[in-house]
Protein backbone atom coordinates (compact mmCIF):
# COMPACT_ATOMS: atom_id res chain seq x y z
CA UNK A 1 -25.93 -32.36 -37.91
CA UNK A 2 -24.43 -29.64 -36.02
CA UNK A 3 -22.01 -31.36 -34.17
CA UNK A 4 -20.67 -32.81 -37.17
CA UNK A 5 -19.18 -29.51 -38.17
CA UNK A 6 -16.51 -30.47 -35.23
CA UNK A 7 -15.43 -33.48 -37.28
CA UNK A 8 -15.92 -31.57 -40.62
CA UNK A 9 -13.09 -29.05 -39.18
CA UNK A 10 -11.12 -31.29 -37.55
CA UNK A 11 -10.60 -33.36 -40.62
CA UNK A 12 -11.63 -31.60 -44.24
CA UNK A 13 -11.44 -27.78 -43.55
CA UNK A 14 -8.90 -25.61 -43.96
CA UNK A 15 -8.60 -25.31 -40.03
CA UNK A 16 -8.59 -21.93 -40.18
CA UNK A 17 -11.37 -16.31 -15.79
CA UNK A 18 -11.02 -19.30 -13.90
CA UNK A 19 -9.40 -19.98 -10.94
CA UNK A 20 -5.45 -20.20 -10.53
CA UNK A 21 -3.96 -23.23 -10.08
CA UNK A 22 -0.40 -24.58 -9.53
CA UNK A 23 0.49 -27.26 -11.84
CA UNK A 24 4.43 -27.05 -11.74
CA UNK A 25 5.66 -23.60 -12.46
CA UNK A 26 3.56 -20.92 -10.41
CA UNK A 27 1.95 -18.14 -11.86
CA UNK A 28 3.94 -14.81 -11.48
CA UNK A 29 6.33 -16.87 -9.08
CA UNK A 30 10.29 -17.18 -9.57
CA UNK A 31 11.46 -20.91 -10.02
CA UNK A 32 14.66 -21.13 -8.03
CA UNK A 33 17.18 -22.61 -10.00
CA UNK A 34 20.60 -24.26 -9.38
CA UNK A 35 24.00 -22.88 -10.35
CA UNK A 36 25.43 -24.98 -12.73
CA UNK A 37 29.27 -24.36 -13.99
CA UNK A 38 29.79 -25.01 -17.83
CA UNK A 39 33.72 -24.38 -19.20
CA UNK A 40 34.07 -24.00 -22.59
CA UNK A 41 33.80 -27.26 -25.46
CA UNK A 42 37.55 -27.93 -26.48
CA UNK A 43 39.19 -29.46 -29.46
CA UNK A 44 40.19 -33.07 -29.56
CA UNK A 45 43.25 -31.79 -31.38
CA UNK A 46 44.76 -29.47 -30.21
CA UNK A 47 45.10 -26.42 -32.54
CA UNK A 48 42.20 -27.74 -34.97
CA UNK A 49 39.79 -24.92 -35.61
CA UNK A 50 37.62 -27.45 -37.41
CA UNK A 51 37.04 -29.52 -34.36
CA UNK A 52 37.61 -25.56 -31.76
CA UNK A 53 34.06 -24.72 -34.15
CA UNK A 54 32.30 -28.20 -33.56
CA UNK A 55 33.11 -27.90 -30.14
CA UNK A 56 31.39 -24.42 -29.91
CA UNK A 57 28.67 -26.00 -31.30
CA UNK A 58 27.83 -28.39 -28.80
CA UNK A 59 28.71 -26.18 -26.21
CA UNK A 60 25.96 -23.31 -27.93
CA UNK A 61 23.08 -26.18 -27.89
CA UNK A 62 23.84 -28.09 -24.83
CA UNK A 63 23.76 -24.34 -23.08
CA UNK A 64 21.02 -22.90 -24.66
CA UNK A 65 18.91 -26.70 -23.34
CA UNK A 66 19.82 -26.12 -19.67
CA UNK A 67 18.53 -22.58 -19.96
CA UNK A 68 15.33 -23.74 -21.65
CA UNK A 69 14.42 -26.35 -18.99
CA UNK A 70 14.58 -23.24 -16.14
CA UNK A 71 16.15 -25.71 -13.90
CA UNK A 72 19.73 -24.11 -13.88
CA UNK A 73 21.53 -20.90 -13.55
CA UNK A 74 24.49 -21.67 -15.80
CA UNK A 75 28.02 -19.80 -14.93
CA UNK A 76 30.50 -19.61 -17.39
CA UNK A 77 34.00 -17.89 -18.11
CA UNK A 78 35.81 -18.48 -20.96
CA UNK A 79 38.89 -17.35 -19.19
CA UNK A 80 38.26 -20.08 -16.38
CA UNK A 81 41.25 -22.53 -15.89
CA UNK A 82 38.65 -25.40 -15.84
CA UNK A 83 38.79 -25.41 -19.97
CA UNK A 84 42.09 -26.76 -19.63
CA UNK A 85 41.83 -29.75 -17.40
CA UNK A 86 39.92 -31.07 -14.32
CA UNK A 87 42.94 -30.73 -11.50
CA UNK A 88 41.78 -29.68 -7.78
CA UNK A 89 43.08 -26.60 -8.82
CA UNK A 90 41.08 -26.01 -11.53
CA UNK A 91 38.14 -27.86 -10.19
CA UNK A 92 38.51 -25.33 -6.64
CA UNK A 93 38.17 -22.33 -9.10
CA UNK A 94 34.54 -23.61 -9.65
CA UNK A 95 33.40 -24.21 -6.58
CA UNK A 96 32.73 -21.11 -5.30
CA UNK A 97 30.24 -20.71 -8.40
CA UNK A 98 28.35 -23.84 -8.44
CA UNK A 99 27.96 -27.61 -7.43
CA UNK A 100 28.82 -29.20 -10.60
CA UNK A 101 31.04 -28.80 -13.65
CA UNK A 102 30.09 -29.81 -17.30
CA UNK A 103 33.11 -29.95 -19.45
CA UNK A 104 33.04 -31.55 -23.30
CA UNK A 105 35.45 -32.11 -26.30
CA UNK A 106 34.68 -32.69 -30.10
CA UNK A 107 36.07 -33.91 -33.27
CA UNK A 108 35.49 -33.10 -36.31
CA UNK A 109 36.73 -36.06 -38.88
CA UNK A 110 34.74 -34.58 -41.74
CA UNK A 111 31.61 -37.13 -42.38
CA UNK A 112 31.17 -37.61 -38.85
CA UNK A 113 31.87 -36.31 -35.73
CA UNK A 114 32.83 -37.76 -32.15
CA UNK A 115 31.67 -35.47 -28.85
CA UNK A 116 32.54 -36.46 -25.28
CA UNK A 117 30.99 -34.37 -22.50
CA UNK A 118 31.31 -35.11 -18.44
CA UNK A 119 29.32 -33.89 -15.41
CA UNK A 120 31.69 -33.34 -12.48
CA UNK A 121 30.81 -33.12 -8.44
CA UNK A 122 33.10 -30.61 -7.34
CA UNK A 123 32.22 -31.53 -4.00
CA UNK A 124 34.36 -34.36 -4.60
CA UNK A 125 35.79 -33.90 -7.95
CA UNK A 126 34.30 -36.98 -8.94
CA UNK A 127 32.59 -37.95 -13.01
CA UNK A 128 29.04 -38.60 -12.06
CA UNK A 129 28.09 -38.43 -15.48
CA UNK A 130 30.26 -38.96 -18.41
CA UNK A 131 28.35 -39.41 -22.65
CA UNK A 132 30.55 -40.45 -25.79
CA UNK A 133 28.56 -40.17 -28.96
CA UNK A 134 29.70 -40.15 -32.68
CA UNK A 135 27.45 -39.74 -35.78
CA UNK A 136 26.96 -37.65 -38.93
CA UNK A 137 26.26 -34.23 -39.07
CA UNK A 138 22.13 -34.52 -39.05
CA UNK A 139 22.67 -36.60 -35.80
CA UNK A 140 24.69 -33.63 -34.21
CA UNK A 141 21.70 -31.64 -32.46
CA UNK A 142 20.30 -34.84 -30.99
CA UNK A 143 23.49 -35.67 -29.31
CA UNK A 144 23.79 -32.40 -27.73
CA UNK A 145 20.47 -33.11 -26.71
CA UNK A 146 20.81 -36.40 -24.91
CA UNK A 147 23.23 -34.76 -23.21
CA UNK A 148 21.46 -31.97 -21.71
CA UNK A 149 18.30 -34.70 -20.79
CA UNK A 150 20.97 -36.68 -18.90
CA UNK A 151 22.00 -33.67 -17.28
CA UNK A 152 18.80 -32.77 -16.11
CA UNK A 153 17.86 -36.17 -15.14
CA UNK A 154 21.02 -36.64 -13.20
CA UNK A 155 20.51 -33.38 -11.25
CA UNK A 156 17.17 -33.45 -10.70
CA UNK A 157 15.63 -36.52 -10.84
CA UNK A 158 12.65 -35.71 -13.48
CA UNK A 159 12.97 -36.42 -17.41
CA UNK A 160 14.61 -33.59 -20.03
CA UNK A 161 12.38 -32.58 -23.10
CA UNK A 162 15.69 -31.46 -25.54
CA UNK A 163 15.31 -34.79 -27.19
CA UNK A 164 11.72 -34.41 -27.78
CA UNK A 165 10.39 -33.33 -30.94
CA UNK A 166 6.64 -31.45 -32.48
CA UNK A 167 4.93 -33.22 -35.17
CA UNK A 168 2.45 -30.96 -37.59
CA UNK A 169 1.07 -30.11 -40.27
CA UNK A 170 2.12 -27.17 -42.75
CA UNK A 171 0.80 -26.15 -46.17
CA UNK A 172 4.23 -24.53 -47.53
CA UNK A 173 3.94 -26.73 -50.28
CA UNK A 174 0.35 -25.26 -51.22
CA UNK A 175 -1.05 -28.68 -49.66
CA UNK A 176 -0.71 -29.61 -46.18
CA UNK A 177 2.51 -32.21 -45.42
CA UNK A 178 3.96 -33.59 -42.20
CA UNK A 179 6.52 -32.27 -40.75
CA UNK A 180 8.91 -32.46 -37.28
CA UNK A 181 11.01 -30.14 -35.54
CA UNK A 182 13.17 -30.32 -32.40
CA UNK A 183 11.66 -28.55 -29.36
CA UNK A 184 13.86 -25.21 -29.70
CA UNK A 185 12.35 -25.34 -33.61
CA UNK A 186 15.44 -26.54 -35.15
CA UNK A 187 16.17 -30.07 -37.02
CA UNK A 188 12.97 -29.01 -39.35
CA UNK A 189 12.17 -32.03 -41.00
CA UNK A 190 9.86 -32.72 -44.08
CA UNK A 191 8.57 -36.56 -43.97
CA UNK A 192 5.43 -36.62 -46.44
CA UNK A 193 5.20 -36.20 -50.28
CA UNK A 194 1.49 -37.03 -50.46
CA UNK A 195 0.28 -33.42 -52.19
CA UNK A 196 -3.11 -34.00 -50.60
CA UNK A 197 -4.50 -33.10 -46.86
CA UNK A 198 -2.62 -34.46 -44.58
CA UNK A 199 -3.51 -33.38 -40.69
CA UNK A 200 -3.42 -34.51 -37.21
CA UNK A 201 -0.02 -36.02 -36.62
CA UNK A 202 0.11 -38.40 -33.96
CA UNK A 203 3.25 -39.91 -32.13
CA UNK A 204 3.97 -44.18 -30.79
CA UNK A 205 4.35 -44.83 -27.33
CA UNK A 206 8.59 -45.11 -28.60
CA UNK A 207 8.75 -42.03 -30.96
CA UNK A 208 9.64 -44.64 -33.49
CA UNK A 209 6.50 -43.54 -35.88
CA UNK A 210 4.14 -40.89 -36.71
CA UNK A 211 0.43 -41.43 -37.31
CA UNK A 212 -2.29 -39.01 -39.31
CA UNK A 213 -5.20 -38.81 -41.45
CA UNK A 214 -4.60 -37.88 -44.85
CA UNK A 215 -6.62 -37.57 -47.98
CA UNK A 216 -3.90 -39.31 -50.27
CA UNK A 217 -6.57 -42.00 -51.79
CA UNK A 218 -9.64 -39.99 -51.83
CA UNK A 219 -10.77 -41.09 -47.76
CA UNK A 220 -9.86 -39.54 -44.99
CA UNK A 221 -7.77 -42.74 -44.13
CA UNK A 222 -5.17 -43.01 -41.21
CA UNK A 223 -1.50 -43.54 -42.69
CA UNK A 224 1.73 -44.87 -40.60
CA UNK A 225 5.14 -42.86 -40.81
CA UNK A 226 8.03 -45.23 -39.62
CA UNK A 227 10.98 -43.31 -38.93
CA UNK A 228 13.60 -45.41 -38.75
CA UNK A 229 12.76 -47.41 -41.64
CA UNK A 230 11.56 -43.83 -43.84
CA UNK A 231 8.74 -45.91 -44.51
CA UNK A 232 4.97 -44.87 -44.84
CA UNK A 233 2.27 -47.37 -45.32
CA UNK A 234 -1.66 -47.47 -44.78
CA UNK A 235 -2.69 -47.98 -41.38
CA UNK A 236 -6.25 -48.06 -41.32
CA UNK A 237 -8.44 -47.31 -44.27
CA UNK A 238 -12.27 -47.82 -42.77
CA UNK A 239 -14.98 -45.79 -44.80
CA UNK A 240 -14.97 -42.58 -43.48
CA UNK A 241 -13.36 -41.01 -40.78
CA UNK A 242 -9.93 -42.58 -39.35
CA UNK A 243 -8.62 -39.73 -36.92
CA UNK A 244 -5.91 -41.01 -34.48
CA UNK A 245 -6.51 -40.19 -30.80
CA UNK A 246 -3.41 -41.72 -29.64
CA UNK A 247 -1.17 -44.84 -28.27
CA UNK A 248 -1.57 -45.98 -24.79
CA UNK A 249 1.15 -46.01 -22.58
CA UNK A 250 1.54 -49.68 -23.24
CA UNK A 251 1.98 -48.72 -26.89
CA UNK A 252 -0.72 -51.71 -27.38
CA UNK A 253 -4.04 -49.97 -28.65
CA UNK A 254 -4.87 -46.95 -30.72
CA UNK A 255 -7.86 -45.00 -29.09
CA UNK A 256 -9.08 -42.88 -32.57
CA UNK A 257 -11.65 -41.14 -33.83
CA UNK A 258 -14.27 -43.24 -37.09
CA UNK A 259 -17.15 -42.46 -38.48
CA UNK A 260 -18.08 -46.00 -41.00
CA UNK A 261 -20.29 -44.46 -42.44
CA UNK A 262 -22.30 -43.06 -39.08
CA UNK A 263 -21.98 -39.98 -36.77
CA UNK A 264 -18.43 -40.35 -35.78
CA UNK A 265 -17.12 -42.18 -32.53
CA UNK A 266 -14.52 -43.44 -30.01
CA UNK A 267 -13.20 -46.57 -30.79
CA UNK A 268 -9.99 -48.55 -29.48
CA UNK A 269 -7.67 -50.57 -32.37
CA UNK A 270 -5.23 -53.24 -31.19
CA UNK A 271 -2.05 -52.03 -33.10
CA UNK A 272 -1.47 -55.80 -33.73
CA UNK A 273 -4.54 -57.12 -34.41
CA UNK A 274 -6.59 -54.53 -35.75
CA UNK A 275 -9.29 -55.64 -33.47
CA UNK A 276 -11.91 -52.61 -33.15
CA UNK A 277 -13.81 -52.23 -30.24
CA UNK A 278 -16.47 -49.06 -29.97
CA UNK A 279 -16.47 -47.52 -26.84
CA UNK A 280 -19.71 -44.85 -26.77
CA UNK A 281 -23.40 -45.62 -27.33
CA UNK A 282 -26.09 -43.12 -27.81
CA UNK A 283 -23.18 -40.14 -27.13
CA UNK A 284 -24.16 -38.65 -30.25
CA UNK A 285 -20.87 -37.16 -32.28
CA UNK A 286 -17.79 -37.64 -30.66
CA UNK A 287 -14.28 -36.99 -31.12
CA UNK A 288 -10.78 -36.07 -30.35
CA UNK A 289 -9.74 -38.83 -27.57
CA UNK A 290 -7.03 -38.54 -25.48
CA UNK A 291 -5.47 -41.33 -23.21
CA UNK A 292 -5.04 -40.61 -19.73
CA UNK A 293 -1.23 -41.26 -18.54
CA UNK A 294 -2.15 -44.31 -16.69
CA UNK A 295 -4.52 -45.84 -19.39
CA UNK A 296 -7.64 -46.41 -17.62
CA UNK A 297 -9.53 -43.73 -18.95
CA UNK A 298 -9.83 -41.41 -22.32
CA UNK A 299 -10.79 -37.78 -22.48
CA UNK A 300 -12.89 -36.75 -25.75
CA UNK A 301 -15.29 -34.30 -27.11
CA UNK A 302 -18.92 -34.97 -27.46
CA UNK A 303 -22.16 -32.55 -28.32
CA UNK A 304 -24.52 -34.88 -26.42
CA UNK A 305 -25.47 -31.30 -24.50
CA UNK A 306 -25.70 -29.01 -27.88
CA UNK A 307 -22.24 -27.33 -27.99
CA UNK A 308 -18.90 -29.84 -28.14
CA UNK A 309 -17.76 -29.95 -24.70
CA UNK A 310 -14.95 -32.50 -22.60
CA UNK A 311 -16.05 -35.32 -20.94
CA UNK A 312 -14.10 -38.63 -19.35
CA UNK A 313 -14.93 -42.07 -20.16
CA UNK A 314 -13.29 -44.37 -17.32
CA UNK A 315 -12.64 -47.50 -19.38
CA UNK A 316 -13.35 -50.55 -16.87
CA UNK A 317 -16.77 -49.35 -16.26
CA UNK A 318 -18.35 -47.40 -19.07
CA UNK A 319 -19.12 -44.59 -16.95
CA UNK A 320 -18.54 -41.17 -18.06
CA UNK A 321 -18.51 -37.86 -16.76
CA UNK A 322 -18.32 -34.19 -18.09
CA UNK A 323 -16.19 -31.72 -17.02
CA UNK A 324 -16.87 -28.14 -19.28
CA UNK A 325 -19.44 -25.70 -19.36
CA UNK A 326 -18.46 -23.56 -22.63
CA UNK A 327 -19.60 -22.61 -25.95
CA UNK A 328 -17.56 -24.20 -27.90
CA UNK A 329 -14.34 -26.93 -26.40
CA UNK A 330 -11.91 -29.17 -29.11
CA UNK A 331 -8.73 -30.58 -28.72
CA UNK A 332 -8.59 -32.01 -25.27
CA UNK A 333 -4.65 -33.59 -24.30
CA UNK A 334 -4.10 -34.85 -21.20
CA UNK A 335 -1.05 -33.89 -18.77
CA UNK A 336 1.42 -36.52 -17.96
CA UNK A 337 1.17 -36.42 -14.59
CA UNK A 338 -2.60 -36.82 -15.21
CA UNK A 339 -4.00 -34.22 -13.14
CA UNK A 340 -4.80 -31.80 -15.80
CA UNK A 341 -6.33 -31.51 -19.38
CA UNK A 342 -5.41 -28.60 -21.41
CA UNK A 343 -8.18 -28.16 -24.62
CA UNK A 344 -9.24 -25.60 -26.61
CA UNK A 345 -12.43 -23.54 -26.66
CA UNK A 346 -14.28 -20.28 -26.02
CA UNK A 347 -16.61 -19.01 -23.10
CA UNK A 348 -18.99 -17.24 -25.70
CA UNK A 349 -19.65 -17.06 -29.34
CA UNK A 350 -18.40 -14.10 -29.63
CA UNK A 351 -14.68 -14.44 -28.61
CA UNK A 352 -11.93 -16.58 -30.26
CA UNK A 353 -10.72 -19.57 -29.26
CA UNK A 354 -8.52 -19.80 -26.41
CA UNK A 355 -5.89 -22.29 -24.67
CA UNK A 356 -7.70 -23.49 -21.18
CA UNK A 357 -6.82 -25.92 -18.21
CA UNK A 358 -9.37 -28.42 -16.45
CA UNK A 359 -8.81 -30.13 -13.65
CA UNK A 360 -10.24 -33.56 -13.64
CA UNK A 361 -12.98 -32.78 -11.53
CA UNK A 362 -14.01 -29.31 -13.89
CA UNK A 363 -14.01 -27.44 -11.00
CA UNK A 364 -11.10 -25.69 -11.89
CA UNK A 365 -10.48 -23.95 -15.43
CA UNK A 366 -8.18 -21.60 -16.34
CA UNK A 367 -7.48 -19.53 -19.17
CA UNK A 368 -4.03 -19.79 -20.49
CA UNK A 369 -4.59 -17.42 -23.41
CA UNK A 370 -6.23 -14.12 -23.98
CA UNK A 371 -6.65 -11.59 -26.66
CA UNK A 372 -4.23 -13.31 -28.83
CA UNK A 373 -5.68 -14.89 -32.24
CA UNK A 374 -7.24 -17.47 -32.52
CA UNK A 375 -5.30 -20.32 -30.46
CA UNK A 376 -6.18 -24.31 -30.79
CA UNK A 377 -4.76 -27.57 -30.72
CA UNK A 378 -3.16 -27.85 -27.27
CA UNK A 379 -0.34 -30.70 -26.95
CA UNK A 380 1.84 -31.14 -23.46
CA UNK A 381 5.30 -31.65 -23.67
CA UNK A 382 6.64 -34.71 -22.09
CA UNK A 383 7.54 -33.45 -18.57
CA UNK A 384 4.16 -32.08 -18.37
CA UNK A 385 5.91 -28.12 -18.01
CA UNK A 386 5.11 -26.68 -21.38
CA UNK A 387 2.39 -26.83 -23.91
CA UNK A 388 2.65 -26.72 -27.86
CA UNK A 389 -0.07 -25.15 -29.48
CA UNK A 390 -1.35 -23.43 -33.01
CA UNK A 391 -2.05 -19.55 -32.48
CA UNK A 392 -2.98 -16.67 -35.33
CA UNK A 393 -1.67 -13.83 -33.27
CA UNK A 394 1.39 -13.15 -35.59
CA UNK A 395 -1.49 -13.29 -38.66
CA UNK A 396 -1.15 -16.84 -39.91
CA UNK A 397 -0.86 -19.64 -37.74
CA UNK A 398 2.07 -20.80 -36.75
CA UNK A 399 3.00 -23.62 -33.96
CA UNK A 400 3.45 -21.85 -30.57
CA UNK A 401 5.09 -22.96 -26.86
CA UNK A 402 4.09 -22.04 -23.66
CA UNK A 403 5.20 -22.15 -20.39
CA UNK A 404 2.21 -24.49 -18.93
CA UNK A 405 0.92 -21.59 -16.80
CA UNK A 406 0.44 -19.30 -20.29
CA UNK A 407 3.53 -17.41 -19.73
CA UNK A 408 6.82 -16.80 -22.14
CA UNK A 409 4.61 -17.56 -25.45
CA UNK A 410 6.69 -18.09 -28.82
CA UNK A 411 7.01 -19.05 -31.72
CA UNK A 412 8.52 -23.18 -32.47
CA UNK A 413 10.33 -22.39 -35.57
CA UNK A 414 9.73 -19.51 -38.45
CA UNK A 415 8.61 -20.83 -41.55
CA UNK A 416 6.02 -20.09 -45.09
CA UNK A 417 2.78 -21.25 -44.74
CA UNK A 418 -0.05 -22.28 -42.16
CA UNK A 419 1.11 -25.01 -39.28
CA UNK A 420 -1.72 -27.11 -37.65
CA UNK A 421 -2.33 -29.73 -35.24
CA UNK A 422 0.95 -29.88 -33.27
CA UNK A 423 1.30 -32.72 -31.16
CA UNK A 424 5.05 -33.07 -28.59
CA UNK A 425 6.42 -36.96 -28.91
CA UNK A 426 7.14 -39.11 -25.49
């Protein structure tokens, strides 16, 4: 019976040292970071301040991405010849400054918009990358966005985050809805109307839909948000408990948390089938699964020892493995480059809950949060360099990021209410 409290918080309630480790961006250490030129956004037509202000737009958000990923030390002067075309004389201006040139142009036709933006080698003076996009105004942000990921990708070889997004809950509306924002916290997006408890947002293998447990028909059933459609329909309405865990990478099977009238458990759910298939016997109550990146194992929270802590379940073979010592651990998520699994949890009984790293032996923890509020609900970010998280430092709790070593803390986005459960889309 104690251990059920986890699941009773996790689903009903309000929801109110180690040693350091380098996993990406050093603690204390200075990421070197390439220059990048960036001229300024022009009009399509020439003399249009409707399309000069669209073009500042996309200029502001691409800019503010490349600083945000810490990959780039962006040089810019408004003054620059480069804003006025790409000839070797304008291009040799640049190269003193940095390797490559972005340059853009935008249109605005009223309804929608048009936005072309190039990467150029000044090396050679060659387009290496070169994006047309066109939309309404709510698609604006996302373009800019796509851009900036392509960017990144293009110069360095590893995925951008701007087109990510943060599913979560928030209780605004004086019951807790769904909602998404952008990663910088803009873009914020109401999708449920249920006016009942709705928690523990959970994203599809293709960002195409949202899944969470919500109190709409009395049950804490599991519900399916499709975004593209705007539809939401019941997913899975078992007696009891019906927490999602998560989609595997194949974006075949649903690893979630259901109790059927028993102490809850890990279970796996073919998306297509609905086939269920229980994973844990004799584990006592268990909870909050997590797939590993490469889909042969799932990380969840059990009290089999007396106090919830992590363990690993390595699917081919059943066998299973702990990795915390703590008081008290929820919320495990693992990394995507599957060498670490950030979860929350507290050393003592005494102390509130903190953001901490595992390796996947458990030889390694580390504290990523300290003296702050009460902090919970870890999610990693899709290149595996920052963490989303809930936190009570500011008073209520709010949705926080993190650098993945702890550092440059703040708040996603400012808005009324208590956020919970955060979790970053592919």
């Amino acid at each position: 019976m104690k251990a059920l409290a986890l699941l009773l918080l996790i689903a009903a309630s309000p929801l109110s040292a180690g040693t350091d480790i380098y996993i990406g961006i050093a603690p204390g250490a200075e990421v070197k970071k390439t220059a990048l030129a960036m001229a300024s956004f022009l009009p399509t037509r020439p003399g249009s301040q409707e399309d000069l202000a669209l073009a500042a737009t996309f200029h502001d958000i691409v800019r503010a991405d490349l600083l945000y990923s810490r990959y780039f030390d962006v040089k810019e002067d408004a003054l620059s010849p480069a804003n006025l075309d790409i000839s070797p004389k304008s291009l040799d201006y640049w190269k003193g400054l940095a390797g490559h040139l972005i340059t853009g142009r935008a249109q605005d036709a009223g309804s929608v918009w048009t936005f072309s933006a190039r990467l150029v080698d000044l090396a050679t003076g060659k387009v290496v990358t070169e994006k047309f996009y066109q939309g309404e105004k709510r698609a604006l942000r996302r373009a800019a966005h796509l851009f900036a990921d392509d960017v990144v990708q293009r110069l360095t070889g590893r995925p951008g985050i701007a087109h990510s997004k943060l599913a979560f809950a928030n209780n605004a509306t004086g019951r807790k809805e769904i909602y998404t924002a952008d990663y910088d916290g803009e873009n914020l997006t109401k999708l449920t109307s249920d006016n009942s408890i709705n928690l523990l947002p959970r994203w599809s293998a293709d960002a195409a839909r949202v899944y969470y447990t919500t109190y709409r028909w009395g049950n804490p059933d599991m519900f399916e948000i499709d975004l593209k459609a705007g539809k939401i329909r019941p997913f899975t309405t078992f007696q009891g408990l019906n927490i999602p865990g998560g989609i595997s990478p194949d974006g075949l099977t649903m690893v979630m948390t259901l109790s059927r009238g028993d102490d809850p458990n890990i279970y796996t759910l073919n998306v297509v089938t609905k086939q269920l298939k229980k994973l844990l016997t004799d584990f006592g109550v268990s909870s909050s699964p997590t797939w590993s990146p490469d889909g042969t194992q799932v990380a969840f929270v059990s009290d089999r020892s007396g106090n919830p802590q992590i363990y690993v379940l390595t699917l081919a073979t059943g066998a299973t493995r702990r990795l915390t010592r703590l008081n008290w651990c929820d919320s495990p998520s693992w990394s995507p480059s599957g060498e670490w699994i950030v979860f929350s949890g507290r050393e003592t009984n005494k102390e509130n809950l903190n953001i901490f790293l595992t390796d996947l032996t458990g030889s390694q923890i580390r504290r990523l949060t300290n003296k702050a509020g009460d902090n919970e609900d870890p999610s990693w970010s899709p290149d595996g360099r920052f963490v989303g998280f809930t936190s009570t430092r500011r008073g209520k709790r709010e949705v926080f990021v993190m650098d993945a070593d702890g550092s440059a803390p703040h708040p996603l986005t400012d808005m009324k209410g208590h956020s919970f459960t955060p979790s970053w889309s592919p």
